[in-house]
Protein backbone atom coordinates (compact mmCIF):
# COMPACT_ATOMS: atom_id res chain seq x y z
CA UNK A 1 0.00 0.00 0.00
CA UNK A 2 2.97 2.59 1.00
CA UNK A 3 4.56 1.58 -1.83
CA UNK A 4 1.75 2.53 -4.46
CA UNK A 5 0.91 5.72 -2.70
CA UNK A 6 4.76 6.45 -3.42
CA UNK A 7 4.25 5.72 -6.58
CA UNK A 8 1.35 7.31 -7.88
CA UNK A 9 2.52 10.66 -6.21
CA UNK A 10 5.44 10.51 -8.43
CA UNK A 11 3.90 9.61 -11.33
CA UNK A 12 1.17 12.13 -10.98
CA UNK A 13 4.16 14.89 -9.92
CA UNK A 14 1.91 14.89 -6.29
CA UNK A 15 2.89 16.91 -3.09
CA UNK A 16 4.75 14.43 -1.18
CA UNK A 17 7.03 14.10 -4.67
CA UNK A 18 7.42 17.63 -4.82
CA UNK A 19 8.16 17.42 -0.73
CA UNK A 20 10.71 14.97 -1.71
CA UNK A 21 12.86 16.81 -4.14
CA UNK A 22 12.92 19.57 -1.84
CA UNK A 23 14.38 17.35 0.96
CA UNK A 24 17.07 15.68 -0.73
CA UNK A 25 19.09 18.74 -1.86
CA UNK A 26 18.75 19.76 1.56
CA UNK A 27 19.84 16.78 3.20
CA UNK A 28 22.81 16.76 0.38
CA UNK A 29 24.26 19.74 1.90
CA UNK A 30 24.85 18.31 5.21
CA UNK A 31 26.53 14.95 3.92
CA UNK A 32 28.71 13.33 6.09
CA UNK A 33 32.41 12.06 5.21
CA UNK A 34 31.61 8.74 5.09
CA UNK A 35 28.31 8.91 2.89
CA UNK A 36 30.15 7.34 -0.09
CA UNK A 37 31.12 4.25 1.66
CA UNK A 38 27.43 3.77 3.19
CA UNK A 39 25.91 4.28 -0.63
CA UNK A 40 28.44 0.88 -1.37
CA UNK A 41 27.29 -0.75 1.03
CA UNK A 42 24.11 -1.41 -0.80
CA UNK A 43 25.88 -2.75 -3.51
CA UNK A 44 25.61 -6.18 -4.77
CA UNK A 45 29.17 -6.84 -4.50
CA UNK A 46 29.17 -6.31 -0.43
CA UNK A 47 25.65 -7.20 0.07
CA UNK A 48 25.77 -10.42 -1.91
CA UNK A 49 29.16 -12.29 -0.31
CA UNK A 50 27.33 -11.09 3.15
CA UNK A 51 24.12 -12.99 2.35
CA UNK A 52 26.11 -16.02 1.66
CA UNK A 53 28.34 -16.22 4.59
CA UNK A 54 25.45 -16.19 6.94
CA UNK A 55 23.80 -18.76 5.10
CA UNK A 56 26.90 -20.90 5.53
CA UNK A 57 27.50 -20.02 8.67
CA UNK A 58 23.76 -20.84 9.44
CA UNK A 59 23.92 -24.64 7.99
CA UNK A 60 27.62 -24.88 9.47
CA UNK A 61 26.27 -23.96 12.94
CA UNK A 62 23.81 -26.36 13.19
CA UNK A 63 24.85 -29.58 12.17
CA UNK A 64 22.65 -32.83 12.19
CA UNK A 65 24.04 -35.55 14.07
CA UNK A 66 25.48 -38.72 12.47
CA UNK A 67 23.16 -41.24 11.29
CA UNK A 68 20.25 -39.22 12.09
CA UNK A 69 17.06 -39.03 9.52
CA UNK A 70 14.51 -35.96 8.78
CA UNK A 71 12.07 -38.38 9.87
CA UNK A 72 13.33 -39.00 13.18
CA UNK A 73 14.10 -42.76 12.34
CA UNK A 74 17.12 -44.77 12.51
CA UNK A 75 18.79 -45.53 9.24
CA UNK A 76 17.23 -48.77 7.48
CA UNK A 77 19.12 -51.68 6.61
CA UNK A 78 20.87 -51.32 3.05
CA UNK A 79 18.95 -53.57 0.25
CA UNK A 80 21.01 -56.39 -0.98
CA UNK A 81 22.79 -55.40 -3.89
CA UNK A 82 21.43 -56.40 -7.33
CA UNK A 83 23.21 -59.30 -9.20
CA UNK A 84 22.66 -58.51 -13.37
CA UNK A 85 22.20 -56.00 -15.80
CA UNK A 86 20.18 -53.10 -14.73
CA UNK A 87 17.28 -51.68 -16.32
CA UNK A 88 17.41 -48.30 -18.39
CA UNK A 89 16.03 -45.73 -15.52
CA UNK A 90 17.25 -42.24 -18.18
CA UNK A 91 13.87 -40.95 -17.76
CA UNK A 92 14.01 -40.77 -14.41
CA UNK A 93 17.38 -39.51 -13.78
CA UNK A 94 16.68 -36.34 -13.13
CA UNK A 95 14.14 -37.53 -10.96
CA UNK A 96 16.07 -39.24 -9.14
CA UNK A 97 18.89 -36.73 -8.78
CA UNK A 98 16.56 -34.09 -7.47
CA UNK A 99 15.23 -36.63 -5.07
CA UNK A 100 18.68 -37.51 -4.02
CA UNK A 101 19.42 -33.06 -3.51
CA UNK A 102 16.35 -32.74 -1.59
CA UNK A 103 17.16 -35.96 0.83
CA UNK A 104 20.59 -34.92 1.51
CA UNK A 105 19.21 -31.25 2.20
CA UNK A 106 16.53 -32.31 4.44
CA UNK A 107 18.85 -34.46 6.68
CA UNK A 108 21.48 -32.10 6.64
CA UNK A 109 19.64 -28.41 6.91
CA UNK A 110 17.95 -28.54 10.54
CA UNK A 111 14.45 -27.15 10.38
CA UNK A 112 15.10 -23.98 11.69
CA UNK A 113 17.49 -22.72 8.78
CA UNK A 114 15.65 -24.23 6.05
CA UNK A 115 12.75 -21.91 5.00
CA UNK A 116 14.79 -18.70 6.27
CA UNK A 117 17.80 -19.95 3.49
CA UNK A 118 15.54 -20.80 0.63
CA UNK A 119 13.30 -17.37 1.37
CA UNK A 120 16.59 -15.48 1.49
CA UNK A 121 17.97 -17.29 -1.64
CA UNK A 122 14.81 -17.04 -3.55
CA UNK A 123 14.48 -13.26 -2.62
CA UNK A 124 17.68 -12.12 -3.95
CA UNK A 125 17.57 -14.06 -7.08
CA UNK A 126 14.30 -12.48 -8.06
CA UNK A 127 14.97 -9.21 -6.75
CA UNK A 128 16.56 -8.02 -10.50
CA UNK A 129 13.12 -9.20 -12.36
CA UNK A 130 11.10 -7.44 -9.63
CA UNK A 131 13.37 -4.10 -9.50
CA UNK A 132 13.93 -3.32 -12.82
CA UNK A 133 10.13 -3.24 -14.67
CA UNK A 134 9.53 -1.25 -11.86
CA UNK A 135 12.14 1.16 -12.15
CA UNK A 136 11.32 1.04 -16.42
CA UNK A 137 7.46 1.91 -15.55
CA UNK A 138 8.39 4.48 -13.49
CA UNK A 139 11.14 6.38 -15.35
CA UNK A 140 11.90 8.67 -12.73
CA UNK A 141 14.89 11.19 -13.36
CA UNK A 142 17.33 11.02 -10.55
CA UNK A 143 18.83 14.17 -8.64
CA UNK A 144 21.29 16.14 -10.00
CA UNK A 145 24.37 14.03 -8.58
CA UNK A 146 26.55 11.71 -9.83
CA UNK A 147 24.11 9.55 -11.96
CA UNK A 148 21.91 12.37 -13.15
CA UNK A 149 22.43 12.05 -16.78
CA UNK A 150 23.26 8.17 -16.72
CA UNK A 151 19.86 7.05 -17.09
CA UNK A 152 15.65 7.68 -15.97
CA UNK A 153 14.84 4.99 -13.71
CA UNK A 154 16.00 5.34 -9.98
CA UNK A 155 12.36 4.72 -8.34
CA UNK A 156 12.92 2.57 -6.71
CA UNK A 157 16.24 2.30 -5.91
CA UNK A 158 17.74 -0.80 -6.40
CA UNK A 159 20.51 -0.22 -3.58
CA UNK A 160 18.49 0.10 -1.23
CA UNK A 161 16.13 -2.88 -1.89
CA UNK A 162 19.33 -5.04 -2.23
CA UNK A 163 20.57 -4.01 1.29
CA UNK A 164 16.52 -4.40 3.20
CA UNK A 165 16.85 -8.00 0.88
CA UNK A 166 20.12 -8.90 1.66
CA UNK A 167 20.76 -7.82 5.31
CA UNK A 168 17.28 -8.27 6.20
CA UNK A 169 17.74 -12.47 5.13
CA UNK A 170 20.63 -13.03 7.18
CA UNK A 171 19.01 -11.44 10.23
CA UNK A 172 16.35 -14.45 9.62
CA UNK A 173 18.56 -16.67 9.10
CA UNK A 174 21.00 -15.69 12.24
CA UNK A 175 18.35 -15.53 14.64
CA UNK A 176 17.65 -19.09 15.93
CA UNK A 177 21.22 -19.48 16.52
CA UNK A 178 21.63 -16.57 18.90
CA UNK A 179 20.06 -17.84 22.10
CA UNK A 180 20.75 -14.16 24.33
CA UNK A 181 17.95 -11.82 23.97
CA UNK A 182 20.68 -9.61 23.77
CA UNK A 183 22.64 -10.85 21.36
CA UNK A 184 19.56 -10.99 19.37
CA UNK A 185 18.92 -7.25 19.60
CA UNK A 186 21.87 -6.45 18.63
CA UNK A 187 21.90 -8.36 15.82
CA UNK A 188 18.38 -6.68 14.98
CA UNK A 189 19.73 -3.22 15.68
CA UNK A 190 22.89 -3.75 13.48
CA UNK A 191 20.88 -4.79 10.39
CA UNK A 192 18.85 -2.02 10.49
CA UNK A 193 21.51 0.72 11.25
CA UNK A 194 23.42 -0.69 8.22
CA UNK A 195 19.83 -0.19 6.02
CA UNK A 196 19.15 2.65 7.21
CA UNK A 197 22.74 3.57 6.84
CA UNK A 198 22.44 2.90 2.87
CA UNK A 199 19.54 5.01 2.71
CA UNK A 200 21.08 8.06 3.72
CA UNK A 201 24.29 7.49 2.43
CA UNK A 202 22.45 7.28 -1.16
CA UNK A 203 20.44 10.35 -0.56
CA UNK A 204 23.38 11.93 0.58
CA UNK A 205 25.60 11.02 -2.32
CA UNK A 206 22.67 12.67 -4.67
CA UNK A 207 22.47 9.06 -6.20
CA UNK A 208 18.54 8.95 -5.20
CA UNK A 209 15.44 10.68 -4.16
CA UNK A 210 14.87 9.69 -0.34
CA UNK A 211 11.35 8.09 -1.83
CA UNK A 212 13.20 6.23 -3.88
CA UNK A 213 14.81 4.72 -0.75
CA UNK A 214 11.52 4.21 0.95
CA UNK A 215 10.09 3.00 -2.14
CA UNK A 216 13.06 0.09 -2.09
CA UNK A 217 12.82 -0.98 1.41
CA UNK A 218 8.75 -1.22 0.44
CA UNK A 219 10.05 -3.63 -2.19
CA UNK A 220 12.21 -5.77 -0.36
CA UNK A 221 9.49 -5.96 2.72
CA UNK A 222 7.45 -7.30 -0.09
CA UNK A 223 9.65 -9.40 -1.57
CA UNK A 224 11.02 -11.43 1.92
CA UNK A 225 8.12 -11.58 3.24
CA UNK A 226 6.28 -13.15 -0.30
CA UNK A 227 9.36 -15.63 -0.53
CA UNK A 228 9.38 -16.71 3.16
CA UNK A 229 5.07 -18.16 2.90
CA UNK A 230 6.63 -19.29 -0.55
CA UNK A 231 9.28 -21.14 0.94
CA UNK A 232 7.62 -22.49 3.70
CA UNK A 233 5.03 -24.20 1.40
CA UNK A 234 7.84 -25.55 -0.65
CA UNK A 235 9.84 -27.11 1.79
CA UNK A 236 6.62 -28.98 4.25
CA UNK A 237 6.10 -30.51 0.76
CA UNK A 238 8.96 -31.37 0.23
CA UNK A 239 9.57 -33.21 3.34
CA UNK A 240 6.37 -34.84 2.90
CA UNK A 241 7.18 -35.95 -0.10
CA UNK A 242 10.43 -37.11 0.20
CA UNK A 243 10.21 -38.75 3.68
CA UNK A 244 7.53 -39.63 4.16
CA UNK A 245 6.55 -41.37 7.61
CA UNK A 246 9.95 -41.33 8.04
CA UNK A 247 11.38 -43.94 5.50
CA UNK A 248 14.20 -43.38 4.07
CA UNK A 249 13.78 -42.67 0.36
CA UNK A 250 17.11 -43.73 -0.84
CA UNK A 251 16.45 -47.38 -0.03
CA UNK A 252 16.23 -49.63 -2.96
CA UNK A 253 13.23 -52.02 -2.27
């Protein structure tokens, strides 16, 4: 909802856009030293290698114990192995493989870091096809900074959205591994003074409208919170399907 009102105020040149393009120049004045490095921080390069050491720090931290199944079952008894030639099973290698992937991620991934890793994953791959058509509908002109005459198309800002995305998925993801309240808020706190951090270090810079920044985190809220129920579906069905009752799935019968 926020993020339509933002947009039909710029599209229709509305008082809160004109409010907006008043307050960035103003803010620009008063930019900090550091305002350069918090625009980068937003940037795939940093916010990317960030998402992916939490999420390997997340399955690292929490590993399953030996021999133990998704279903909470012991291991069965390996099938005798077959004497002959073995029948052609190409059309269901691929099958097969994925059954294998999702198995070994099942037993491996505790529950806890499973939908938080595929939301985050799934978030940040489809960030790019959810950014830029909006960005391309909107054709906003940017401030008169370093990008002004680059291109039309900073609403929303993509920086932004990346670093709500990015740092916003390893929060979830860090969480059930902190077990002090404390530790947790700080956690919380950190994340959020970095985002908020990338915000003003972009408005600052002159490299967006500050509703292009809230326009972005809009996004990202959006987009974690769309892939998280989406991920969550995914993965109860796929533990239903591939263990179910707790067999083991790569038992030959």
């Amino acid at each position: 909802m926020l993020y339509g009102l933002f947009a039909w105020q710029v599209a229709v040149d509305g008082p809160v856009r004109e409010l907006d393009e008043r307050t960035g120049p103003a803010l620009s004045r008063h930019a900090p030293p550091g305002a350069e490095l918090l625009a980068d921080l937003g940037g795939v390069w940093v916010a990317l290698p960030v998402l992916a050491a939490a999420m390997l720090y997340a399955v690292w931290r929490t590993p399953v114990r030996a021999g133990a199944q998704p279903g909470g079952g012991k291991r069965a008894a390996t099938a005798p192995a077959h004497r002959g030639p073995l029948p052609s099973r190409r059309p269901h290698v691929l099958s097969h493989l994925l059954h294998r992937f999702l198995h070994r991620f099942l037993r491996r991934v505790p529950a806890a870091v499973r939908v938080p890793l595929v939301a985050g994953a799934a978030a940040f791959a489809v960030l790019p096809a959810v950014v830029l058509p909006l960005k391309s509908a909107q054709a906003r002109p940017g401030p008169k900074g370093p990008l002004a005459d680059d291109y039309a198309g900073f609403f929303p800002s993509g920086h932004s959205t990346t670093a709500a995305v990015a740092y916003g998925a390893a929060v979830l993801l860090l969480l059930p591994l902190l077990r002090s309240r404390a530790a947790r808020r700080l956690l919380v706190a950190a994340a959020g003074a970095v985002v908020l951090g990338v915000g003003a270090g972009l408005v600052w810079r002159e490299y967006h409208w500050p509703l292009d920044v809230l326009a972005g985190w809009c996004v990202a809220g959006v987009l974690l919170a769309g892939c998280w129920y989406g991920a969550a579906r995914l993965t109860a069905y796929a533990a239903a399907r591939v263990t179910p009752h707790g067999a083991d799935p790569l038992r030959r019968p």
